[in-house]
C-alpha atoms as a PDB file:
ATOM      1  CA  UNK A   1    -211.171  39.842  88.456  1.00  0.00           C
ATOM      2  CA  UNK A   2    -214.334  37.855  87.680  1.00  0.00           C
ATOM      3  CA  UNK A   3    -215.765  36.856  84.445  1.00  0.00           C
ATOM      4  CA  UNK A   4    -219.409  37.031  85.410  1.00  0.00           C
ATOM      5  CA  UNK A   5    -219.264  40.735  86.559  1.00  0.00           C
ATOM      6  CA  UNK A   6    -217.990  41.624  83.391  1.00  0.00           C
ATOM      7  CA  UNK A   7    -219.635  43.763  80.949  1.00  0.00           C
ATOM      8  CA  UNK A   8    -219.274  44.128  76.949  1.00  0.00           C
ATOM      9  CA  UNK A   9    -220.912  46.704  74.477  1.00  0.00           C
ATOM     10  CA  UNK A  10    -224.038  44.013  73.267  1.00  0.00           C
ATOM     11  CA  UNK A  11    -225.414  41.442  76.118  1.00  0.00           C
ATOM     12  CA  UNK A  12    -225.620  38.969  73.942  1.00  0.00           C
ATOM     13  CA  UNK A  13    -221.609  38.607  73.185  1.00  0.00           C
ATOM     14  CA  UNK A  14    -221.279  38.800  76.923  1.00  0.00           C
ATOM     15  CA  UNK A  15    -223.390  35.508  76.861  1.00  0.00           C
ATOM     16  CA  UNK A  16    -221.397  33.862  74.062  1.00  0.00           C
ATOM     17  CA  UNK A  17    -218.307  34.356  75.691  1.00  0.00           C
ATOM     18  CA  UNK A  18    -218.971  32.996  79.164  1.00  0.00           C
ATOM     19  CA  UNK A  19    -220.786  30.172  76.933  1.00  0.00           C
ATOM     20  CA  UNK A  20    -217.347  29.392  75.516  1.00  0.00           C
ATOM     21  CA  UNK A  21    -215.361  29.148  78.148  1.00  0.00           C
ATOM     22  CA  UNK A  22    -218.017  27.104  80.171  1.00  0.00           C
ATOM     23  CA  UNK A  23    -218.310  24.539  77.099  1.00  0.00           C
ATOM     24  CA  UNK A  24    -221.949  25.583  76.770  1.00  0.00           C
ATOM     25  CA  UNK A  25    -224.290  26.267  74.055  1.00  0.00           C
ATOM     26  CA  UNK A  26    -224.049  29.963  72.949  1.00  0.00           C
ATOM     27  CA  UNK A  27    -227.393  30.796  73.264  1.00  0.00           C
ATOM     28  CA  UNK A  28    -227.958  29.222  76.222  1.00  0.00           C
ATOM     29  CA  UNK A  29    -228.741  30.511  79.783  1.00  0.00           C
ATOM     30  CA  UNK A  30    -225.550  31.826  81.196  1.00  0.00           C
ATOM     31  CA  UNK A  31    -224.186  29.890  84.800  1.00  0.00           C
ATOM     32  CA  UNK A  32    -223.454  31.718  87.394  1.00  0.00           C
ATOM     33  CA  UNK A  33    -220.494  29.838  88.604  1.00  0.00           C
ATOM     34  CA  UNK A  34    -218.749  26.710  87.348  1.00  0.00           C
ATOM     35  CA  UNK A  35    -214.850  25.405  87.428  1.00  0.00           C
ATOM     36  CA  UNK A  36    -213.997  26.454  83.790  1.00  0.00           C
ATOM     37  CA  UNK A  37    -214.902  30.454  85.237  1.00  0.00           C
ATOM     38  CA  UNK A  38    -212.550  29.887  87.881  1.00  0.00           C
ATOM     39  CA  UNK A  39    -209.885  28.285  85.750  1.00  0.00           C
ATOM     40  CA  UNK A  40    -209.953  31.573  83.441  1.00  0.00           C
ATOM     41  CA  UNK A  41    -210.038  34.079  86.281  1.00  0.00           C
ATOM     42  CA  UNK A  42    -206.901  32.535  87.751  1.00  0.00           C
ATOM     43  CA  UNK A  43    -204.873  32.250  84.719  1.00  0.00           C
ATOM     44  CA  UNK A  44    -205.693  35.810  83.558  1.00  0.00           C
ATOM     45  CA  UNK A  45    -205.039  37.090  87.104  1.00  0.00           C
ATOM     46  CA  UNK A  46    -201.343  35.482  86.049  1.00  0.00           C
ATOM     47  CA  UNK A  47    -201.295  36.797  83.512  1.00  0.00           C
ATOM     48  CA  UNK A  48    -201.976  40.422  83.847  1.00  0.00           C
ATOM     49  CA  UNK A  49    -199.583  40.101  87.021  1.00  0.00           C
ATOM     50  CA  UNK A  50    -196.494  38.545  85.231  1.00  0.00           C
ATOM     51  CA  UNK A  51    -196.950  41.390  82.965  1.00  0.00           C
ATOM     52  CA  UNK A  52    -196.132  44.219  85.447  1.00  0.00           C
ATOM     53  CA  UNK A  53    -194.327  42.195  87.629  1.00  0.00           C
ATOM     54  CA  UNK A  54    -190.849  43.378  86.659  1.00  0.00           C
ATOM     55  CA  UNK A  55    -192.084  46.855  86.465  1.00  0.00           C
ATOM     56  CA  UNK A  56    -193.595  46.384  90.439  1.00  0.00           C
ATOM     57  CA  UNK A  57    -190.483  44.778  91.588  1.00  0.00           C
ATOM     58  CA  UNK A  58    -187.962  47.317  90.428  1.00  0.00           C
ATOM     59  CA  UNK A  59    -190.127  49.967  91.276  1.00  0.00           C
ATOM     60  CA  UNK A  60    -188.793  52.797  94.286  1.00  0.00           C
ATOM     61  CA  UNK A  61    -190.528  51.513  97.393  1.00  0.00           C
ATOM     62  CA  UNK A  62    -191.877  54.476  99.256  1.00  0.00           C
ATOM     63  CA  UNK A  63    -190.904  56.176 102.483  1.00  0.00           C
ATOM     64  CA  UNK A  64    -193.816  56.723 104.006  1.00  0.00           C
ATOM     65  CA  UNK A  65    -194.787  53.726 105.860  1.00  0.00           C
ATOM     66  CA  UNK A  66    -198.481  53.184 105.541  1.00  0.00           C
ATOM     67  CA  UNK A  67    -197.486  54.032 101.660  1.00  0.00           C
ATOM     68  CA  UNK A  68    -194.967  51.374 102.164  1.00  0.00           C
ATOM     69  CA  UNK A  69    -197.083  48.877 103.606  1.00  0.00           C
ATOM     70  CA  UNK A  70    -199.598  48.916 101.056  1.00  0.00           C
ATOM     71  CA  UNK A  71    -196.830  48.675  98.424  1.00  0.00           C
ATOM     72  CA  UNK A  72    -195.715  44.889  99.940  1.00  0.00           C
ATOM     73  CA  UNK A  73    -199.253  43.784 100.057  1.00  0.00           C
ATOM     74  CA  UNK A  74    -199.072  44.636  96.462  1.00  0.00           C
ATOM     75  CA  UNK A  75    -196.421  42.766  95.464  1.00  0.00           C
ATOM     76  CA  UNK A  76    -197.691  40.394  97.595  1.00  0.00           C
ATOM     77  CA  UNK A  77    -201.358  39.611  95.832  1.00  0.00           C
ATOM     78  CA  UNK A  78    -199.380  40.149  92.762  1.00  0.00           C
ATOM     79  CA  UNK A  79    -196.805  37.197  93.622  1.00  0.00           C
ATOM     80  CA  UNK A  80    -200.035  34.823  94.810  1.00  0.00           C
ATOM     81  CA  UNK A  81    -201.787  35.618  91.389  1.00  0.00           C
ATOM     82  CA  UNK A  82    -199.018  35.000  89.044  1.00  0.00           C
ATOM     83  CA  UNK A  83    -198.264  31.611  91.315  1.00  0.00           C
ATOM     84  CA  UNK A  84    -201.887  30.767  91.509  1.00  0.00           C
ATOM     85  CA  UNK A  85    -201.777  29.899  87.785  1.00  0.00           C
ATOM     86  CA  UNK A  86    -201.616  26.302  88.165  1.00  0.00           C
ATOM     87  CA  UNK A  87    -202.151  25.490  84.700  1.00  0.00           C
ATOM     88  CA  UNK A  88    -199.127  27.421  83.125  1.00  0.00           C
ATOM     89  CA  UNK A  89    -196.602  25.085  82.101  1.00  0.00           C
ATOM     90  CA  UNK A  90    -193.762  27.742  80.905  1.00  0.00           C
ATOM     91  CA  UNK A  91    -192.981  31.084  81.940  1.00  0.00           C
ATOM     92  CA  UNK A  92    -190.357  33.525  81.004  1.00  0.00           C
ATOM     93  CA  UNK A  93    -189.873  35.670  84.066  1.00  0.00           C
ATOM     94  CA  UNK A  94    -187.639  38.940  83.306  1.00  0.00           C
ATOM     95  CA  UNK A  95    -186.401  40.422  86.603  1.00  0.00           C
ATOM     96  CA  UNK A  96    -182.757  41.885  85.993  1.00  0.00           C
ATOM     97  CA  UNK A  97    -181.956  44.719  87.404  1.00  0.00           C
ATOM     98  CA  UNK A  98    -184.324  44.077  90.185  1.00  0.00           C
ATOM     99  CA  UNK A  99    -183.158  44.168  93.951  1.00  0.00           C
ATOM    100  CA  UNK A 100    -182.780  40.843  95.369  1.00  0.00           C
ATOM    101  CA  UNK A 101    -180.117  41.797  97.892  1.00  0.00           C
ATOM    102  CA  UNK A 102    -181.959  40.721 100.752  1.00  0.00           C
ATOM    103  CA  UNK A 103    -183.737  37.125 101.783  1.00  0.00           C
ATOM    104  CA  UNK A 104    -187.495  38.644 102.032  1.00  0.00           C
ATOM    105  CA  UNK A 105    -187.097  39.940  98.044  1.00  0.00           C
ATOM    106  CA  UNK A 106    -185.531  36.334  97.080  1.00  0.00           C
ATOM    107  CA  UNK A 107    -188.867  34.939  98.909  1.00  0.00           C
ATOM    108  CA  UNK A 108    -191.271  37.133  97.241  1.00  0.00           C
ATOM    109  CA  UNK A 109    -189.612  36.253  93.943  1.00  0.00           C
ATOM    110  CA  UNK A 110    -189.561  32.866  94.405  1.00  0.00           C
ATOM    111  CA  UNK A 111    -192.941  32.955  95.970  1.00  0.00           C
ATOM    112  CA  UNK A 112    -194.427  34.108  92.427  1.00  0.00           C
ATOM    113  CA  UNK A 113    -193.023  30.919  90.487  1.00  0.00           C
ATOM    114  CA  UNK A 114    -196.181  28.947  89.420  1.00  0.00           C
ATOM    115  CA  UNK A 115    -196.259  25.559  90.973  1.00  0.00           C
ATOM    116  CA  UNK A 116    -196.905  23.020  87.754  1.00  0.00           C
ATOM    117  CA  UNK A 117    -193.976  24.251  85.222  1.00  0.00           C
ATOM    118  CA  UNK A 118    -192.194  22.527  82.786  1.00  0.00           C
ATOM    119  CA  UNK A 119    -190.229  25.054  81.553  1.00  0.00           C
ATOM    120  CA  UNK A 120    -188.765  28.320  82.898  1.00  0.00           C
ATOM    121  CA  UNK A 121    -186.667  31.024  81.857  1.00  0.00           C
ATOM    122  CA  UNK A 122    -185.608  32.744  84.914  1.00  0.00           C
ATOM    123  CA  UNK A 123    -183.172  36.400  84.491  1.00  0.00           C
ATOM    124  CA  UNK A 124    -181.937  37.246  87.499  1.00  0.00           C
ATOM    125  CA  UNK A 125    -178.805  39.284  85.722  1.00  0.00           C
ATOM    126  CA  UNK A 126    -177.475  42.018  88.339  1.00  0.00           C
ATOM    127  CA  UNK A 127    -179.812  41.532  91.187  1.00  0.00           C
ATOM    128  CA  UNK A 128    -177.485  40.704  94.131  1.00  0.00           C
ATOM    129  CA  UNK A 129    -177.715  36.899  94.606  1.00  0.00           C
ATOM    130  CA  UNK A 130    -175.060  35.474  96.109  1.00  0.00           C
ATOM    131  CA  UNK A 131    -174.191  31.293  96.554  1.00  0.00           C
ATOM    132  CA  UNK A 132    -176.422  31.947  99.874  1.00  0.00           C
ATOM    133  CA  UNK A 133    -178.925  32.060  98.126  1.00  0.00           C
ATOM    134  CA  UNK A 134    -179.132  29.838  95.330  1.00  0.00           C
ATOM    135  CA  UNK A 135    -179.682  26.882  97.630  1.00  0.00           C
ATOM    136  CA  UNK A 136    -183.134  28.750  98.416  1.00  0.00           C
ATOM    137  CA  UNK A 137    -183.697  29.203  94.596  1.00  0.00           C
ATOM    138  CA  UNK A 138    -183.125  25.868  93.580  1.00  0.00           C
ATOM    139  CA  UNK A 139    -185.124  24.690  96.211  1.00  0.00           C
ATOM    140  CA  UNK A 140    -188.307  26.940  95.148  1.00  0.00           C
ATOM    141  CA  UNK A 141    -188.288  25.434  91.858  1.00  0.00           C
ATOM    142  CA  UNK A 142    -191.325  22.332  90.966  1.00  0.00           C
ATOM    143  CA  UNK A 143    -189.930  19.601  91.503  1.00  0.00           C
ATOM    144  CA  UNK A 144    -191.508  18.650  87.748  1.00  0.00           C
ATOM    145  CA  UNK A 145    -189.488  21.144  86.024  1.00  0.00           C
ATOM    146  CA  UNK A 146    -187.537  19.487  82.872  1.00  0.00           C
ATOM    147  CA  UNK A 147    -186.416  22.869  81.547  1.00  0.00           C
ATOM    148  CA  UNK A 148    -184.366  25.769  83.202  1.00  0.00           C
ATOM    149  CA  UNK A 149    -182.713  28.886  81.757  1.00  0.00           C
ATOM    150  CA  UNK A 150    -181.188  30.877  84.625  1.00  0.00           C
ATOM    151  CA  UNK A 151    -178.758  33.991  84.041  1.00  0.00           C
ATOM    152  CA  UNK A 152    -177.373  34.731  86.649  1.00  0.00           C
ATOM    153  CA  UNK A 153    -174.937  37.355  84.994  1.00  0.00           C
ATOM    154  CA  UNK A 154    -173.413  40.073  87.085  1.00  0.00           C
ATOM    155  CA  UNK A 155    -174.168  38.740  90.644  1.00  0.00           C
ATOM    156  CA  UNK A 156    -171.635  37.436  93.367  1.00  0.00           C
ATOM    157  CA  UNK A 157    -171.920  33.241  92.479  1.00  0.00           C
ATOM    158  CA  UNK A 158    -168.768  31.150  92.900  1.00  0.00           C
ATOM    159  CA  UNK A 159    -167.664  27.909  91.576  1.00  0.00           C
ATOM    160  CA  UNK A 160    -168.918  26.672  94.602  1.00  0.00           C
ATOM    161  CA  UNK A 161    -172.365  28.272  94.517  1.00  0.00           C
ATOM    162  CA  UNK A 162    -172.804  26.515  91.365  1.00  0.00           C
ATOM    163  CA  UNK A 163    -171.836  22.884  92.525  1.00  0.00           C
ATOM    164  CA  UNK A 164    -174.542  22.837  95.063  1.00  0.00           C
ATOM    165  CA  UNK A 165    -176.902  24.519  92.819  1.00  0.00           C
ATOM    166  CA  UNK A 166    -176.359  21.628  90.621  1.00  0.00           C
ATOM    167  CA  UNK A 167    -176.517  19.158  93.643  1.00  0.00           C
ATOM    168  CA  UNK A 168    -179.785  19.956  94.655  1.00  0.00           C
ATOM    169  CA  UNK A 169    -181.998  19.880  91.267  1.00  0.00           C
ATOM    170  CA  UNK A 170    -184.558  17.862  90.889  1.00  0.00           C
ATOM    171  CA  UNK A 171    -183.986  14.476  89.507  1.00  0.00           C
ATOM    172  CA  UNK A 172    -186.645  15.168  86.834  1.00  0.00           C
ATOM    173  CA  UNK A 173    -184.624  18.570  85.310  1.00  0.00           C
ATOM    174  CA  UNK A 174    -183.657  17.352  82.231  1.00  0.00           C
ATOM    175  CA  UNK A 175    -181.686  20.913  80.419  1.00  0.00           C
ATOM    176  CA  UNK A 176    -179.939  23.487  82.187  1.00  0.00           C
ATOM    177  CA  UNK A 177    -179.042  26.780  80.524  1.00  0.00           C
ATOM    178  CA  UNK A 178    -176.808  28.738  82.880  1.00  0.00           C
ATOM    179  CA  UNK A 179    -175.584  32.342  82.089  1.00  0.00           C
ATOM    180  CA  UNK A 180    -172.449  33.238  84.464  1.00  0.00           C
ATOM    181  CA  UNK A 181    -170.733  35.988  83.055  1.00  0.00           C
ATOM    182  CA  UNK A 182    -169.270  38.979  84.656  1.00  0.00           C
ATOM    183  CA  UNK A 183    -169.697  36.468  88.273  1.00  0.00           C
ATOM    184  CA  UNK A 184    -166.960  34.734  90.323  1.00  0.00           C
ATOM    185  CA  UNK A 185    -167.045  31.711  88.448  1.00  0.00           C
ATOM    186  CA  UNK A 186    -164.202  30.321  86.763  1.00  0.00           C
ATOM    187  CA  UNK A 187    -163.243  29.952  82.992  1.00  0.00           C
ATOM    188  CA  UNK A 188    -163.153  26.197  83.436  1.00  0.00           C
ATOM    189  CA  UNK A 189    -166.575  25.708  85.336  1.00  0.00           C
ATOM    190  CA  UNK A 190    -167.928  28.617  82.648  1.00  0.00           C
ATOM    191  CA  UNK A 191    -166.777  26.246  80.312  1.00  0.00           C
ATOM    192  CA  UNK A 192    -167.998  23.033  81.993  1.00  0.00           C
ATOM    193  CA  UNK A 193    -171.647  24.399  81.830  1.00  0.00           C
ATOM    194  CA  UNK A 194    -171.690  25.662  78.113  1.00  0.00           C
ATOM    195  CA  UNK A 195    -170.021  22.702  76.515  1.00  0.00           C
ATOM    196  CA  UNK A 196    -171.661  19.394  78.093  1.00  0.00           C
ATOM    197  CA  UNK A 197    -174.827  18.289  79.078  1.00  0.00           C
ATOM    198  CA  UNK A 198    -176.824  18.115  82.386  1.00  0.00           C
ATOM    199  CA  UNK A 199    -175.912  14.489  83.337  1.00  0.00           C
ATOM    200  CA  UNK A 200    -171.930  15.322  83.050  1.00  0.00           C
ATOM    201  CA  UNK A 201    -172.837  18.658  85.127  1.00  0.00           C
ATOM    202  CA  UNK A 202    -174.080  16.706  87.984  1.00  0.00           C
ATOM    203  CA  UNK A 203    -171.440  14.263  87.732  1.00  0.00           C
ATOM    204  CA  UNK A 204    -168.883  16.673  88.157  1.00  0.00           C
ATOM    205  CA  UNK A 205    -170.975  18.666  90.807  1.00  0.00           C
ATOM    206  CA  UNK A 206    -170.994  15.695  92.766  1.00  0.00           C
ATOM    207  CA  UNK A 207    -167.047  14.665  91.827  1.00  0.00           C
ATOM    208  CA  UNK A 208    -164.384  14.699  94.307  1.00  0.00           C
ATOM    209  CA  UNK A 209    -162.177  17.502  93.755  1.00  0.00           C
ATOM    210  CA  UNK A 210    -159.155  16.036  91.712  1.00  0.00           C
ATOM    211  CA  UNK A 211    -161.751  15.107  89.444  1.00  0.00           C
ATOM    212  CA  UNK A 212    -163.405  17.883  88.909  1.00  0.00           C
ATOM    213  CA  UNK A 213    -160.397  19.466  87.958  1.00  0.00           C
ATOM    214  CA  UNK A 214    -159.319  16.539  85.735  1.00  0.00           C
ATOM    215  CA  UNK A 215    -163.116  16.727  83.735  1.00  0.00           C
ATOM    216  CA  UNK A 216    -162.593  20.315  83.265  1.00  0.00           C
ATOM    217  CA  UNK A 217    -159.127  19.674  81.632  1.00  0.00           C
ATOM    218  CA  UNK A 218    -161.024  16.850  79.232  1.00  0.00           C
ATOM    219  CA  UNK A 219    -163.389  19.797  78.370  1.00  0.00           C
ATOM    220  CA  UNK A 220    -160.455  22.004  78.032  1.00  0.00           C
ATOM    221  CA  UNK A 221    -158.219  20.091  75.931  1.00  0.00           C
ATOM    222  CA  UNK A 222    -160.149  19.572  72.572  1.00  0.00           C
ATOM    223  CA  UNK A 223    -159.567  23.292  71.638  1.00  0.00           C
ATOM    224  CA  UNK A 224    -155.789  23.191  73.054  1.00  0.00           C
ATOM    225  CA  UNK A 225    -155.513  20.526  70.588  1.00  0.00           C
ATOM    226  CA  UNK A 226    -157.233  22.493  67.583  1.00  0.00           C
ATOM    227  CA  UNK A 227    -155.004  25.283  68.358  1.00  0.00           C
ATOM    228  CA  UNK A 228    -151.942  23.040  68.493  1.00  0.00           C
ATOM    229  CA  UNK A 229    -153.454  21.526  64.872  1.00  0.00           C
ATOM    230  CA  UNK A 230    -153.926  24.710  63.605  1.00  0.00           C
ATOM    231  CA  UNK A 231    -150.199  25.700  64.076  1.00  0.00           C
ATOM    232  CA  UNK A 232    -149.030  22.884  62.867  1.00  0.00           C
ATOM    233  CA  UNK A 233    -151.081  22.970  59.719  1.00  0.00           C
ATOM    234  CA  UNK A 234    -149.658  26.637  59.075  1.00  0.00           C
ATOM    235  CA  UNK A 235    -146.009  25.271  59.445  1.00  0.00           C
ATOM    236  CA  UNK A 236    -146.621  22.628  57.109  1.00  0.00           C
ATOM    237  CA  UNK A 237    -148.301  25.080  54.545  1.00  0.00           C
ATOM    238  CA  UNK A 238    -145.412  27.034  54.635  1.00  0.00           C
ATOM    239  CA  UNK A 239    -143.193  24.229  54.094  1.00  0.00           C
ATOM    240  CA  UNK A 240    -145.331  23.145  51.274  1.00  0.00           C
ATOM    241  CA  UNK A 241    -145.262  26.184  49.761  1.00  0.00           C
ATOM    242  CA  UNK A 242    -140.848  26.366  49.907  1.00  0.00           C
ATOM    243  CA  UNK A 243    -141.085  23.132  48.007  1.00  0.00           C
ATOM    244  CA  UNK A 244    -142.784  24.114  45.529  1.00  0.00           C
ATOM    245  CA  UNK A 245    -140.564  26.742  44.233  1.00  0.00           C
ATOM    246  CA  UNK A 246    -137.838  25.950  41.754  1.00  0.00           C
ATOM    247  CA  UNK A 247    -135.694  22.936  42.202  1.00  0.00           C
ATOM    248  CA  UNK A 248    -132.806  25.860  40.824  1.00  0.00           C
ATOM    249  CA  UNK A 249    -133.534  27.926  44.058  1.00  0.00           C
ATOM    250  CA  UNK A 250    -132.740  25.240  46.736  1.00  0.00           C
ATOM    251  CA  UNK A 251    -129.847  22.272  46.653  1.00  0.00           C
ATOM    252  CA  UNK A 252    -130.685  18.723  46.831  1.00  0.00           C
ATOM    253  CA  UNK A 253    -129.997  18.317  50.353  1.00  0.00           C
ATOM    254  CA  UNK A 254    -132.295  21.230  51.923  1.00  0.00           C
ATOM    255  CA  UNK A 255    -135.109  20.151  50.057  1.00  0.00           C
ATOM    256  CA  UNK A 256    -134.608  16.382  51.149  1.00  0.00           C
ATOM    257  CA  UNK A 257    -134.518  17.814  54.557  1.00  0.00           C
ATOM    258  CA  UNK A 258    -137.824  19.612  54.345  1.00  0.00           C
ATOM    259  CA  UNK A 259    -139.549  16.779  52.783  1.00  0.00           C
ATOM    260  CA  UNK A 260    -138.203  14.375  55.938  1.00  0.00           C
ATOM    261  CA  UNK A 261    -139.506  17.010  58.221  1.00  0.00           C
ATOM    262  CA  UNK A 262    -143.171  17.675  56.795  1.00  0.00           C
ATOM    263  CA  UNK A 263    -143.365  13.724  56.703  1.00  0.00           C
ATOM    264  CA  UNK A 264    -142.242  13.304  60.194  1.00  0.00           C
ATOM    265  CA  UNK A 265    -144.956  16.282  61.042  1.00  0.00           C
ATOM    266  CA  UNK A 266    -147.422  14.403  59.838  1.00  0.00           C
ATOM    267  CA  UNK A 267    -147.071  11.223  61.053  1.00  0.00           C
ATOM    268  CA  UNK A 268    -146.711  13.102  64.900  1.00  0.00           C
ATOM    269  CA  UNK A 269    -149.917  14.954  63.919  1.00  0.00           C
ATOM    270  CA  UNK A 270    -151.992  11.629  63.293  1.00  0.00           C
ATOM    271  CA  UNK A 271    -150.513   9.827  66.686  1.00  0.00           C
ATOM    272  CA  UNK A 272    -151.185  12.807  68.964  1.00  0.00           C
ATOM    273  CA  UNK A 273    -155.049  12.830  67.387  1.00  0.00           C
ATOM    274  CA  UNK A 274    -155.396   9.063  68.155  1.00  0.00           C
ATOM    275  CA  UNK A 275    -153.878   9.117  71.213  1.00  0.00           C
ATOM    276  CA  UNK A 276    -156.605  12.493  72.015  1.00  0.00           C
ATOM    277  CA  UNK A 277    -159.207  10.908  70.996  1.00  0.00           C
ATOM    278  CA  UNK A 278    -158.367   7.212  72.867  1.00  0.00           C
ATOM    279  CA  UNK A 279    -158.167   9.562  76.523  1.00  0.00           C
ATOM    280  CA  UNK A 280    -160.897  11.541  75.861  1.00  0.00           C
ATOM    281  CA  UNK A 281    -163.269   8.340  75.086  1.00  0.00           C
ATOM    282  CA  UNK A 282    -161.834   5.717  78.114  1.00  0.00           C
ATOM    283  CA  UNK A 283    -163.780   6.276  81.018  1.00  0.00           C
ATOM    284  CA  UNK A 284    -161.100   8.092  83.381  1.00  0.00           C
ATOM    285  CA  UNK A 285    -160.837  10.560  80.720  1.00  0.00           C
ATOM    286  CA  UNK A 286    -158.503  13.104  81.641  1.00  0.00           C
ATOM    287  CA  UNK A 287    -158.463  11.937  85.641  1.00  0.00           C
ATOM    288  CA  UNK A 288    -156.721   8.568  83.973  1.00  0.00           C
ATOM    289  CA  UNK A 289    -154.185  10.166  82.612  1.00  0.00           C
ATOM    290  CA  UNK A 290    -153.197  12.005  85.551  1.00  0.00           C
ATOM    291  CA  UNK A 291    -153.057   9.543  88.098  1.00  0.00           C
ATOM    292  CA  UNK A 292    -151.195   6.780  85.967  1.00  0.00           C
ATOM    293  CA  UNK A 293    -148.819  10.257  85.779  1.00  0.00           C
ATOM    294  CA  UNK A 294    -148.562  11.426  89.938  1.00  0.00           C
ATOM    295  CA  UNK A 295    -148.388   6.891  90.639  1.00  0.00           C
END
């Protein structure tokens, strides 16, 4: 693609627009080259590229091998355009579905990543990554990315595949987003990523492995405790609601006896939350708790 060879209907809006881009009078004498052409043709190389790029990629390869040949060194000029858009600062890339079972596709993939982002939002749902290869993935990404969104739904990734994932980001990655479902991770480490934020991620990536265990109970036990509330809560409803029938339906001495226990429920109910909420803030957290409990 070049903008100078370009034609449109009247000459003269052909001149305006190459006058635009090149910061020039309209009217004026057209240039045959200059940087802001260059800039343009690269970034809507990209873009055209990134547009079909999911369609290329999951395309059938063909059997034929001069057919097949000339297939790769489409993918291939496709990969350098949509990379050679050093200007983009966010890209969605869409690939699921897409084979990745094998380390040339992960490098052609990763090879089309533009090198300046900020942001991406990466799908790689049901492609056939494994922990292998998110080493190589994490590794790909600009080192100034702040912002990642990476599902990695439906693919073999482990609890461990995720730890050095998170090892190895860049220190300037500010927010992950990571989709695991239908993979081998587990509920807790599923959990870990959804509920906190990047900081407490790496923390626990790099955590021995008592306390990784013991942050993922922390995470865990806020809604064990709103559960445990919430029964408790419907007990004392219904013990509200016996006390408010007719003193003529109950003696004396049961209704004394319901009173003492929906006091005593509440007062239990208001330690257990202050004692929740004193573990969960102290800086052991969880880990704290279980130590002072094994010593």
């Amino acid at each position: 693609m070049n903008l100078t060879c370009a034609e449109a209907t009247f000459d003269a809006d052909r001149i305006r627009i190459l006058n635009t881009i090149a910061g020039q009078d309209l009217v004026a004498e057209t240039l045959p080259d200059c940087d802001e052409y260059d800039m343009t043709n690269c970034r809507l190389r990209g873009l055209f590229a990134l547009t079909f790029w999911h369609r290329a990629m999951a395309a059938e390869r063909p059997v034929e091998k001069a057919a097949c040949k000339q297939f790769n060194l489409l993918l291939r000029d496709m990969a350098i355009a949509i990379s050679g858009d050093k200007w983009r600062k966010s890209v969605t890339m869409y690939l699921a579905g897409v084979d990745l079972s094998t380390p040339a596709l992960v490098d052609l993939m990763l090879s089309s990543i533009p090198p300046n982002l900020l942001k991406l939002n990466l799908d790689l749902t049901g492609t056939g990554i494994t922990d292998k290869d998110l080493r190589k993935i994490v590794e790909a990404f600009p080192k100034c990315l702040q912002t990642l969104a990476l599902d990695m739904s439906g693919n073999e990734v482990s609890d461990a595949g995720v730890m050095k994932f998170v090892q190895f980001l860049h220190e300037d990655m500010k927010t992950i987003n990571l989709g695991l479902a239908r993979t081998k991770v587990s509920g807790g480490v599923l959990e870990l990523t959804k509920s906190v934020a990047l900081p407490k991620i790496r923390q626990w990536a790099v955590a021995p492995e008592h306390k990784q265990a013991a942050m993922i109970d922390a995470i865990k036990q806020p809604g064990e405790a709103q559960k445990m509330a919430s029964q408790e809560e419907e007990w004392r409803a219904s013990r509200e609601n016996i006390l408010a029938l007719a003193r003529r339906r109950m003696t004396e001495d049961v209704r004394k006896r319901l009173e003492a226990d929906l006091a005593g429920s509440k007062a239990v109910a208001t330690q257990r939350a202050a004692a929740m909420a004193a573990q969960l803030a102290s800086p052991s957290g969880a880990g704290g708790a279980r130590s002072r409990a094994g010593s």
